[in-house]
PDB file of N, CA and C in Angstrom:
ATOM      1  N   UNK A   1     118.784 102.741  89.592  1.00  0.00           N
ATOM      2  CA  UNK A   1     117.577 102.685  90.364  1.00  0.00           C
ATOM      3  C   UNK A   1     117.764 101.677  91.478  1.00  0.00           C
ATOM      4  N   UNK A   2     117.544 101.742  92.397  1.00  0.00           N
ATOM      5  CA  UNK A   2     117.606 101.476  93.991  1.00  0.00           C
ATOM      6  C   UNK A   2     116.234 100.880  94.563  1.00  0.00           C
ATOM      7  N   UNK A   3     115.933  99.770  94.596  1.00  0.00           N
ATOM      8  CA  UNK A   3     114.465  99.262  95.656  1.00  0.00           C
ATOM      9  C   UNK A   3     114.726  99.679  97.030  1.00  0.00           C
ATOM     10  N   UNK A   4     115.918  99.944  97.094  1.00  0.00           N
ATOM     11  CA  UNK A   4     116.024 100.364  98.726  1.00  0.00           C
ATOM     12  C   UNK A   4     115.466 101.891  99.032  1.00  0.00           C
ATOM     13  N   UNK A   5     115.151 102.361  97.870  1.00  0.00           N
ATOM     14  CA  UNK A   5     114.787 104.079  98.173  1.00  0.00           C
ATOM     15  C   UNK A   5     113.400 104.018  97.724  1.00  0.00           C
ATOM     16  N   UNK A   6     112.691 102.965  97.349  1.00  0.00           N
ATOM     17  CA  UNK A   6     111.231 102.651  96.968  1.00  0.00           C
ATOM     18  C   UNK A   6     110.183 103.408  98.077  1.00  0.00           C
ATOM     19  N   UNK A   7     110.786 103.685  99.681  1.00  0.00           N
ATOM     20  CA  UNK A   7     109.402 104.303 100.399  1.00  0.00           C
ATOM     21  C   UNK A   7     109.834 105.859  99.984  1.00  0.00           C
ATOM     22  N   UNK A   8     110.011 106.254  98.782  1.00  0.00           N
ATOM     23  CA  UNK A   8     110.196 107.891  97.971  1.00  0.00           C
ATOM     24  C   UNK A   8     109.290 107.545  97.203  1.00  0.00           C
ATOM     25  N   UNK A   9     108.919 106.283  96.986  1.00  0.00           N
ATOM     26  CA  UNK A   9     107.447 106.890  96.555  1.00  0.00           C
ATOM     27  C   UNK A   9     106.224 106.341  96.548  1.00  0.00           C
ATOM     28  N   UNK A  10     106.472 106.517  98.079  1.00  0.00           N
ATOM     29  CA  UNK A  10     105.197 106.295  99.096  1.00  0.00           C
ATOM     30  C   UNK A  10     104.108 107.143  99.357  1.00  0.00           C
ATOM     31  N   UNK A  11     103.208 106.959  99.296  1.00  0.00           N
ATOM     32  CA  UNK A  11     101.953 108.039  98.668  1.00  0.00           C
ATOM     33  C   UNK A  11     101.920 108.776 100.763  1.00  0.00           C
ATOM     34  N   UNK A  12     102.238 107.909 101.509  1.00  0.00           N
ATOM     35  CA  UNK A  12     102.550 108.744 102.594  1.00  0.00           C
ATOM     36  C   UNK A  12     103.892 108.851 103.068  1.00  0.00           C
ATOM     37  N   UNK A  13     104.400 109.936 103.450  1.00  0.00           N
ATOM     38  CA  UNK A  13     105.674 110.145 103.918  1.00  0.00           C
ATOM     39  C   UNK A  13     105.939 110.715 105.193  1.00  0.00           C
ATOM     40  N   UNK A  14     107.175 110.471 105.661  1.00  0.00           N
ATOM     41  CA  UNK A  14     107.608 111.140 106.566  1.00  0.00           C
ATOM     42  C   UNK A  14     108.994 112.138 106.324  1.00  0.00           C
ATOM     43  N   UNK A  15     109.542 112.855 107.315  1.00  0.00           N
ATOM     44  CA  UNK A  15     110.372 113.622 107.717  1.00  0.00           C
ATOM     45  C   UNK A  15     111.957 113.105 106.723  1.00  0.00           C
ATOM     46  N   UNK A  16     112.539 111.843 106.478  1.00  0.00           N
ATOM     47  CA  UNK A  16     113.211 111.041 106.101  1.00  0.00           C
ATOM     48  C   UNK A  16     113.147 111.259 104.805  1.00  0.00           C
ATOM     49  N   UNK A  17     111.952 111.793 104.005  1.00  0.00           N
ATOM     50  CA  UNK A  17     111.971 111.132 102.613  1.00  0.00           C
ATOM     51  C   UNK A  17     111.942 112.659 101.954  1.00  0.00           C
ATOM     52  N   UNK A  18     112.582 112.547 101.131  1.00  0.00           N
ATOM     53  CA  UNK A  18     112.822 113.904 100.092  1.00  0.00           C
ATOM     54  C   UNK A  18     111.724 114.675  99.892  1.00  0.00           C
ATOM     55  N   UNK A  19     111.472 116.016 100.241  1.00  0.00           N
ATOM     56  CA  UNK A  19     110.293 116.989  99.438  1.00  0.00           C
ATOM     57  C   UNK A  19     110.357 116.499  98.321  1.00  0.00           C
ATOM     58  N   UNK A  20     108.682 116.958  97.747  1.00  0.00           N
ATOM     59  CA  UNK A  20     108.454 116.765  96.193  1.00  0.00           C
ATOM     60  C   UNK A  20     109.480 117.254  95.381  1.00  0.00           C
ATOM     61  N   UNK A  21     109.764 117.358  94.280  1.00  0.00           N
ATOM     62  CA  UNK A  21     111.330 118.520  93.711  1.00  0.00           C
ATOM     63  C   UNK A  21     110.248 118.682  91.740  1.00  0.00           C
ATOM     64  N   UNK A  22     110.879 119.573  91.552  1.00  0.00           N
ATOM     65  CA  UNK A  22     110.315 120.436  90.230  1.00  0.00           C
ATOM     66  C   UNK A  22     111.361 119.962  89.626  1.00  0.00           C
ATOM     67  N   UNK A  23     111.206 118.906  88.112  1.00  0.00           N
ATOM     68  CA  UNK A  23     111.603 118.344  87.270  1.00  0.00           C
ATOM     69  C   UNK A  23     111.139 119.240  85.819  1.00  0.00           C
ATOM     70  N   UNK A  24     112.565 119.473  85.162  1.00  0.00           N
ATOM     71  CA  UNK A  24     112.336 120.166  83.820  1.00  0.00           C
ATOM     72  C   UNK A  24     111.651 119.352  82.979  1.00  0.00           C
ATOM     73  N   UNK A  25     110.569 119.945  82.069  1.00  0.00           N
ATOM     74  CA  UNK A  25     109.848 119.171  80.533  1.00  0.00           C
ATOM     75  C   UNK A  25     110.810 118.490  79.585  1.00  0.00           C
ATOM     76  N   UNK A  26     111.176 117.271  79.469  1.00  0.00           N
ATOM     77  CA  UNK A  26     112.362 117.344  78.234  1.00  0.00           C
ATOM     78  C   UNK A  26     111.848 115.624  78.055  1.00  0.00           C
ATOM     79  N   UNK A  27     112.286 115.131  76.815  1.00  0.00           N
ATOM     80  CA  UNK A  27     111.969 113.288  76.377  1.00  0.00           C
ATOM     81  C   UNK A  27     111.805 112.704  77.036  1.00  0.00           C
ATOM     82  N   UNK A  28     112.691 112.330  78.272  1.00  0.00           N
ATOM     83  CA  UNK A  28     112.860 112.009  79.211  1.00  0.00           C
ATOM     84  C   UNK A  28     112.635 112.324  80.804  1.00  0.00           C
ATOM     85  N   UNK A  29     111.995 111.780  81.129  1.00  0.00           N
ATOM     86  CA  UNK A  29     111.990 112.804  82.704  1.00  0.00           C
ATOM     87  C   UNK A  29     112.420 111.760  83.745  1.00  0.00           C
ATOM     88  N   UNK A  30     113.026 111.550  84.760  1.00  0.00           N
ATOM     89  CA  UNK A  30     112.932 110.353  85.727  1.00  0.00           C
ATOM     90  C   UNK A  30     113.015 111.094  87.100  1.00  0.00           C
ATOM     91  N   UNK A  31     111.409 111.572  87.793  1.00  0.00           N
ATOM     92  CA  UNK A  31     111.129 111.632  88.950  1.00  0.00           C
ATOM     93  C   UNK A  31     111.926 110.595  89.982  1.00  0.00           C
ATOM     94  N   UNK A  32     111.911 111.015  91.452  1.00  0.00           N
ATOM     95  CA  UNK A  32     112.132 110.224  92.360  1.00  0.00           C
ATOM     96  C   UNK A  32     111.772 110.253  93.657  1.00  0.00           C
ATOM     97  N   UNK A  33     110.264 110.934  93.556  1.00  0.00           N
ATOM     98  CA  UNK A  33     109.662 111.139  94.836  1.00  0.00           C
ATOM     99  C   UNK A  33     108.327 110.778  93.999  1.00  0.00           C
ATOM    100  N   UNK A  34     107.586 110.820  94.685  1.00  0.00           N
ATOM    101  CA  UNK A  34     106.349 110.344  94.185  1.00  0.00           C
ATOM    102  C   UNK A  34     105.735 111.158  93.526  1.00  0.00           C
ATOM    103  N   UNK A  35     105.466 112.517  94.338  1.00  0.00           N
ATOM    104  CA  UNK A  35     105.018 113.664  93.881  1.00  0.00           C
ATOM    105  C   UNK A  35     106.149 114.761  93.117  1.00  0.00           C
ATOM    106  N   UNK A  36     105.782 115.028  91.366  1.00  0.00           N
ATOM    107  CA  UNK A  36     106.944 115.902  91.309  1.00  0.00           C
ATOM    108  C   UNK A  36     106.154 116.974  90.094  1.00  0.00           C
ATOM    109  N   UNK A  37     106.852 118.071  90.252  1.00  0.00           N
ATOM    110  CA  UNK A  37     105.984 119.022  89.807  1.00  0.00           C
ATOM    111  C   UNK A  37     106.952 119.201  88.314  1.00  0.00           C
ATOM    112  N   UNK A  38     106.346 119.356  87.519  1.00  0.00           N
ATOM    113  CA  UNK A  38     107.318 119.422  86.109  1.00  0.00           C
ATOM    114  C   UNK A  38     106.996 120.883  85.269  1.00  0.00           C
ATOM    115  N   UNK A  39     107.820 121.490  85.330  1.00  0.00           N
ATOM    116  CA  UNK A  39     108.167 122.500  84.605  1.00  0.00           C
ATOM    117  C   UNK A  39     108.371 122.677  83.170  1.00  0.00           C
ATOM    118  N   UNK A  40     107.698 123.350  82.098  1.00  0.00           N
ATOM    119  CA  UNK A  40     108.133 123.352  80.987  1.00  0.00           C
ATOM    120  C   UNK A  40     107.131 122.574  80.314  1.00  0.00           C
ATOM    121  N   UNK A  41     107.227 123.077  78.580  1.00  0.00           N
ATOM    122  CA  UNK A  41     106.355 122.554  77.611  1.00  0.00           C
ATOM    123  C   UNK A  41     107.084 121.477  76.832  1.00  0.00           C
ATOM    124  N   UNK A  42     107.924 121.142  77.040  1.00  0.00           N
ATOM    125  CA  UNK A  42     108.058 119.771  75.602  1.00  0.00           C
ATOM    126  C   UNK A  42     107.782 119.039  76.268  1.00  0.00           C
ATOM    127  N   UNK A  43     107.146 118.406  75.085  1.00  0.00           N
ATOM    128  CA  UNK A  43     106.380 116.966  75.087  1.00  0.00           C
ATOM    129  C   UNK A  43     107.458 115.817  75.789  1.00  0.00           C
ATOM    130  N   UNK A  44     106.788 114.801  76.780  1.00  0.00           N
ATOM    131  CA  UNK A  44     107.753 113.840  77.353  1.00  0.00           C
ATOM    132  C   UNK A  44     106.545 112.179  76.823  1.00  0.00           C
ATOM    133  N   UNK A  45     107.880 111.657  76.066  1.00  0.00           N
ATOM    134  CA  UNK A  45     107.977 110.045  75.818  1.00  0.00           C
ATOM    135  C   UNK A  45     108.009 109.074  76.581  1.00  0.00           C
ATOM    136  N   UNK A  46     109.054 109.325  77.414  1.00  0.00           N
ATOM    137  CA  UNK A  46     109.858 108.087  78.440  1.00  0.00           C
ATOM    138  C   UNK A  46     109.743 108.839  80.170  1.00  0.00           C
ATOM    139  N   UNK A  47     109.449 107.741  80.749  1.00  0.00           N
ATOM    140  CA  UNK A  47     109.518 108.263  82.496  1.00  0.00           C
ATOM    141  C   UNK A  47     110.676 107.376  82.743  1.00  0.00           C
ATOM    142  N   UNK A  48     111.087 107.472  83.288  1.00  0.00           N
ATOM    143  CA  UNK A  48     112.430 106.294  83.534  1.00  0.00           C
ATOM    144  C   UNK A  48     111.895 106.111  85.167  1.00  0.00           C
ATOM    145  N   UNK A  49     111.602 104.536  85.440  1.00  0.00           N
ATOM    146  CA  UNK A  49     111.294 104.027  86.477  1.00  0.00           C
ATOM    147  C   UNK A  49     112.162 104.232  87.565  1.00  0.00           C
ATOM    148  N   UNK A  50     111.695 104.880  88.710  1.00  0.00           N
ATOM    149  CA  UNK A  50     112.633 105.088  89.885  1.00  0.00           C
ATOM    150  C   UNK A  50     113.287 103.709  90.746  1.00  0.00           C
ATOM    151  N   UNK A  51     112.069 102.772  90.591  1.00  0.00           N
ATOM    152  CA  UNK A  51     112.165 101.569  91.133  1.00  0.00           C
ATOM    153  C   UNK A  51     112.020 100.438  90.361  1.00  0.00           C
ATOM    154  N   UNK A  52     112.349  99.052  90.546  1.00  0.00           N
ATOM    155  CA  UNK A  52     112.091  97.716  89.304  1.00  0.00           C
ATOM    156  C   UNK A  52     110.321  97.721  89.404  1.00  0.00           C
ATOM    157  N   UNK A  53     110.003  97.501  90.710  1.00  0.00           N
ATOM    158  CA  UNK A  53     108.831  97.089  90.959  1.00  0.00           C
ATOM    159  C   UNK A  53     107.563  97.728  90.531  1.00  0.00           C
ATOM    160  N   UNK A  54     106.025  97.504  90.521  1.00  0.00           N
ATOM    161  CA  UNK A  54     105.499  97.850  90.240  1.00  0.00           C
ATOM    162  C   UNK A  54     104.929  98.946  91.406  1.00  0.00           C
ATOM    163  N   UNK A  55     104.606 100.250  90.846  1.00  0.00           N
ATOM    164  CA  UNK A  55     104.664 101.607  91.425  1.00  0.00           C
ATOM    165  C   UNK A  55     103.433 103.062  91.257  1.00  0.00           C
ATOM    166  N   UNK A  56     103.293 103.787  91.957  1.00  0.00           N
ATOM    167  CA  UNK A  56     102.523 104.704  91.206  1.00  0.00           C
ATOM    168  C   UNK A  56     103.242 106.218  91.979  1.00  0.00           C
ATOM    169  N   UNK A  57     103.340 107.301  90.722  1.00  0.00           N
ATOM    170  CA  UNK A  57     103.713 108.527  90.684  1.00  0.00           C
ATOM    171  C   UNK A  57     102.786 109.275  90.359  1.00  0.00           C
ATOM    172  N   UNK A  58     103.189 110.571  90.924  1.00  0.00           N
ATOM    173  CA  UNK A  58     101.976 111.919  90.367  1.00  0.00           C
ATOM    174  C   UNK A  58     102.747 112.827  89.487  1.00  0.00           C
ATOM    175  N   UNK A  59     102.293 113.461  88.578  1.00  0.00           N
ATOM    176  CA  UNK A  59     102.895 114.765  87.898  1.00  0.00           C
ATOM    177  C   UNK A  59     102.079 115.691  87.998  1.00  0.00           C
ATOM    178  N   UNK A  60     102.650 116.896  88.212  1.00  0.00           N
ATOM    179  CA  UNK A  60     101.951 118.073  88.562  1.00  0.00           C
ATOM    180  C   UNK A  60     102.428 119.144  87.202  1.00  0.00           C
ATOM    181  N   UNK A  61     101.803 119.409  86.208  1.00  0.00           N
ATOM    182  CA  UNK A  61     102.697 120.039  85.122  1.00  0.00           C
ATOM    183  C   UNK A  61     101.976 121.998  86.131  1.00  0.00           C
ATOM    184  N   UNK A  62     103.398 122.509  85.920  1.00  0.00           N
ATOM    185  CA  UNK A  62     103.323 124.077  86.454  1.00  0.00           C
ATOM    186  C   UNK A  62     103.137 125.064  85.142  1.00  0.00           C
ATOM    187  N   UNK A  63     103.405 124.751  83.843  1.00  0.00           N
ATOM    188  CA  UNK A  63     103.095 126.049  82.896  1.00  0.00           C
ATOM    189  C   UNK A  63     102.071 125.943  82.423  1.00  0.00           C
ATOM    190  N   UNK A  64     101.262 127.004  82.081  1.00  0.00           N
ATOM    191  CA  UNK A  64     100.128 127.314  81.588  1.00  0.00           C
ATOM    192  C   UNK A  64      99.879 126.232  80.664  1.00  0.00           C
ATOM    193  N   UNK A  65     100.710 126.236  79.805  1.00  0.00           N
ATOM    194  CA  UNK A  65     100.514 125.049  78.471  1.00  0.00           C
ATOM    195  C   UNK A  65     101.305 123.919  78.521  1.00  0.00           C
ATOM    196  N   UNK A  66     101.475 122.697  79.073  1.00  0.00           N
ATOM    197  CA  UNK A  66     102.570 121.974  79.647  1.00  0.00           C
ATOM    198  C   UNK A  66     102.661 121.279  78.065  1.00  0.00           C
ATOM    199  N   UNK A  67     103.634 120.242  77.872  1.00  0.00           N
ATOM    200  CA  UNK A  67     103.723 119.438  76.810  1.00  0.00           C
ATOM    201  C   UNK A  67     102.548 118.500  77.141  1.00  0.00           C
ATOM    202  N   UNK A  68     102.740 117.238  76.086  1.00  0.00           N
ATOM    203  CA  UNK A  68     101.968 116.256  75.793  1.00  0.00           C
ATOM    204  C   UNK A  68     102.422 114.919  76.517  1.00  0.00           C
ATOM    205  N   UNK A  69     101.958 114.188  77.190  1.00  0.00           N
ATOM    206  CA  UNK A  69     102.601 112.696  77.382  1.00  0.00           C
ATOM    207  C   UNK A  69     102.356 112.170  76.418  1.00  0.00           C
ATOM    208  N   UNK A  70     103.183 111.041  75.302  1.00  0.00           N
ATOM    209  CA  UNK A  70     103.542 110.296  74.335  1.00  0.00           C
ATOM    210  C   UNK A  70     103.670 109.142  74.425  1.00  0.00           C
ATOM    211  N   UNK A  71     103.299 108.310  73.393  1.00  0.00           N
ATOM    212  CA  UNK A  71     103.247 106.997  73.243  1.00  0.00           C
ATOM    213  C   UNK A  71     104.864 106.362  72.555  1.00  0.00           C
ATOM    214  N   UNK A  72     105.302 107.220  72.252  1.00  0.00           N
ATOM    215  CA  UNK A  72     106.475 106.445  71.696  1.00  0.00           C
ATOM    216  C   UNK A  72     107.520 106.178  72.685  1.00  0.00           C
ATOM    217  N   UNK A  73     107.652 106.346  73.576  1.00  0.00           N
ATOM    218  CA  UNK A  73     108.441 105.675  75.216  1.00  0.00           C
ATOM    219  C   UNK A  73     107.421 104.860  75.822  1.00  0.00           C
ATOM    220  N   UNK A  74     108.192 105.015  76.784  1.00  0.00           N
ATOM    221  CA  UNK A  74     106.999 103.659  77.666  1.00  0.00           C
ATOM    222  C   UNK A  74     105.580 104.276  78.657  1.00  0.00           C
ATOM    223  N   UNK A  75     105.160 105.097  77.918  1.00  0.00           N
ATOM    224  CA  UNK A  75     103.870 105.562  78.650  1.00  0.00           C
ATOM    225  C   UNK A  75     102.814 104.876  77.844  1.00  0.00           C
ATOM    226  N   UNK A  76     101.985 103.736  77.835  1.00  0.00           N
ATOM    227  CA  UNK A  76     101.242 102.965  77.444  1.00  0.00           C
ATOM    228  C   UNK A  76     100.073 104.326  76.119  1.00  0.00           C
ATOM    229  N   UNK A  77      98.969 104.779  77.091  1.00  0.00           N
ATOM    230  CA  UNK A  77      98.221 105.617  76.403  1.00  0.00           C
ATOM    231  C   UNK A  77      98.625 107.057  76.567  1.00  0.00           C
ATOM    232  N   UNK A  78      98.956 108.083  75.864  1.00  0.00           N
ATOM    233  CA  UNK A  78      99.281 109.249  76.123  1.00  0.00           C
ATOM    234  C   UNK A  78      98.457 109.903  76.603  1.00  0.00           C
ATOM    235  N   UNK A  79      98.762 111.543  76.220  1.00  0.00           N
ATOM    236  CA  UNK A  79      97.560 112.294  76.599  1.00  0.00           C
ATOM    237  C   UNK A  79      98.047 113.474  76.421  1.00  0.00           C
ATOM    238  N   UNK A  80      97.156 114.059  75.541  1.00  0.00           N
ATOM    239  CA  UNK A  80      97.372 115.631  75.342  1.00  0.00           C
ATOM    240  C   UNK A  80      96.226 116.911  75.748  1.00  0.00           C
ATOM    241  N   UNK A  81      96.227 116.238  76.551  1.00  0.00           N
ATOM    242  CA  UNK A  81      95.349 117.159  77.412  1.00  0.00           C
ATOM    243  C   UNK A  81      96.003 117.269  78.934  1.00  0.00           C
ATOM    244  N   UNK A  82      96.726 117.438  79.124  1.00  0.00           N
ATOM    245  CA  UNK A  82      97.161 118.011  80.473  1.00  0.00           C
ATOM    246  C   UNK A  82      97.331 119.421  80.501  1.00  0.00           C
ATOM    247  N   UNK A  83      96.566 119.681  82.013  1.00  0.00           N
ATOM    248  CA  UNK A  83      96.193 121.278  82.644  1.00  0.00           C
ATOM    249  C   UNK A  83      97.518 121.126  83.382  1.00  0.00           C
ATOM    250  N   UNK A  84      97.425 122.700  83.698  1.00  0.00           N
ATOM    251  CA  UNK A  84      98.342 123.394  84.787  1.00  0.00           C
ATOM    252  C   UNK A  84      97.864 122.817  86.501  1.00  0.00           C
ATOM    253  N   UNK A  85      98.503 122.364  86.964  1.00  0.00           N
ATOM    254  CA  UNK A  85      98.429 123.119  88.451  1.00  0.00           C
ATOM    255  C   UNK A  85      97.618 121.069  88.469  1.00  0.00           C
ATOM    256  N   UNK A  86      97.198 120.471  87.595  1.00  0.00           N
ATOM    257  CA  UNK A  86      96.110 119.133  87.624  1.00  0.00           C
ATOM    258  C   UNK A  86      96.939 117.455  88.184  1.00  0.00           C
ATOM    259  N   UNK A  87      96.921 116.909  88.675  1.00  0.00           N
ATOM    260  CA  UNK A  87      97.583 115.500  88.904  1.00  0.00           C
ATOM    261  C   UNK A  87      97.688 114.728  88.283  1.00  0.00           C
ATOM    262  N   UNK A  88      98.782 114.387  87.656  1.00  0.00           N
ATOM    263  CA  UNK A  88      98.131 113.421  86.545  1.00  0.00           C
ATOM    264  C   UNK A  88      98.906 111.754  87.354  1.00  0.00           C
ATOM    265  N   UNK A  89      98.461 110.981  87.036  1.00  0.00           N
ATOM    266  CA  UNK A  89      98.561 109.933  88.009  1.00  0.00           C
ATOM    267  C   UNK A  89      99.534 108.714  87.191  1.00  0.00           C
ATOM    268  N   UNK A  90     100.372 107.844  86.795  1.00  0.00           N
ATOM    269  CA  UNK A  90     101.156 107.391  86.474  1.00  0.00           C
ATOM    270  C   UNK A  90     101.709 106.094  87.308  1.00  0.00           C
ATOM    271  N   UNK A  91     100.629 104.832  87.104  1.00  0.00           N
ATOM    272  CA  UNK A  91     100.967 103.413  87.441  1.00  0.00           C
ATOM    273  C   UNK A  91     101.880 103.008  86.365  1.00  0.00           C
ATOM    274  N   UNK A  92     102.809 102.226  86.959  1.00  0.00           N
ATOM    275  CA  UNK A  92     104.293 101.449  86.186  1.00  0.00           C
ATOM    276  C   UNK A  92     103.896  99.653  86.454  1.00  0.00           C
ATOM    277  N   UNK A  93     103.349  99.017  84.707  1.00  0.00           N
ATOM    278  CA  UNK A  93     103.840  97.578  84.946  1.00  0.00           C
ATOM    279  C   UNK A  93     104.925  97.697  84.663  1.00  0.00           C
ATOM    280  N   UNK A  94     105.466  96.796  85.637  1.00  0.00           N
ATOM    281  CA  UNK A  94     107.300  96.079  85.351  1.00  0.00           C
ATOM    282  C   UNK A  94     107.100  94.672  84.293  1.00  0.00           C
ATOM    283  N   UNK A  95     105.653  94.721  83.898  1.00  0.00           N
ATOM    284  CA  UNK A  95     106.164  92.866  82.997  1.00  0.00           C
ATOM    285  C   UNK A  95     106.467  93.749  81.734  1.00  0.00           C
ATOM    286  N   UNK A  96     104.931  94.818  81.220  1.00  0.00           N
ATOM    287  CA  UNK A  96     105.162  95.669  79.869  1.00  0.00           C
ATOM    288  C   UNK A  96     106.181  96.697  79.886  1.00  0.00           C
ATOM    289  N   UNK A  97     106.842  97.247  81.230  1.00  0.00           N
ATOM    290  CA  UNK A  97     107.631  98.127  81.257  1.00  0.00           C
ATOM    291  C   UNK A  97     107.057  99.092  80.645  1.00  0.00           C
ATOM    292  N   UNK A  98     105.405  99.877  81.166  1.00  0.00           N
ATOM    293  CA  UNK A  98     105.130 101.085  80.935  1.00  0.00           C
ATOM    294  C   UNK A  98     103.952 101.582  81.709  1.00  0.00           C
ATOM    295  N   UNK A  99     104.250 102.817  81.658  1.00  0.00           N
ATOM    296  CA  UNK A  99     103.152 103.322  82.385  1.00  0.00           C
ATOM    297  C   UNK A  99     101.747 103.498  81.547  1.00  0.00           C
ATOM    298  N   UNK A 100     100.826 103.512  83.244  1.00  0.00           N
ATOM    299  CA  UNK A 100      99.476 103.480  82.445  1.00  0.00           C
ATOM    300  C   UNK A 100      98.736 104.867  83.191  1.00  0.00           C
ATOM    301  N   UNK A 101      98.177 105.511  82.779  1.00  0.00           N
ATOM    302  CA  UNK A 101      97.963 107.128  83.360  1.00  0.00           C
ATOM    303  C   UNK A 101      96.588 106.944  83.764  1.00  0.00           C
ATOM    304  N   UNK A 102      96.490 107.988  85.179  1.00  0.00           N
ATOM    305  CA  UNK A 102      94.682 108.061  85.234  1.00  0.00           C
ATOM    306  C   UNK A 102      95.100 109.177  85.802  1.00  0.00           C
TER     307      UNK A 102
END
């Protein structure tokens, strides 16, 4: 992970910075644009931080029935209620090393 590639996930962008990109459902996921659309139903544990610093990402789950976000990685409160096509929002403390979802 790179602080030098930190304006990827800048809630505004320009021409310079990577399209959103469609990330498969699996334990693990580690986005690197801000906005990333995730594909697939298994349940994900761990986001792996793109940057050290403290940050915020979107997930866009695309299947009808997406998995669950989980508490046993570093996503603070889960949530098993995520829709298709919905934003789900994903602030990163760097002291707890986890995300906190709205």
């Amino acid at each position: 992970m790179s602080d030098l590639l930190a304006a990827n996930l800048a809630t505004n962008q320009t021409a310079p910075q990577p399209s959103p990109r469609t990330i498969a459902s699996t334990t693990t996921i580690a986005p690197e644009t801000f906005l990333s659309f995730v594909s697939g139903t298994i349940d994900i544990a761990t986001v792996t931080p793109y940057v050290q610093g403290q940050h915020m990402i979107a997930l866009i789950f695309t299947d009808a029935t997406p998995g669950d976000l989980l508490t046993t990685g570093n996503v603070l409160i889960g949530s098993t209620t995520l829709a298709q096509n919905v934003p789900v929002f994903l602030i990163y403390n760097p002291i707890a090393a986890k995300y906190y979802i709205k």
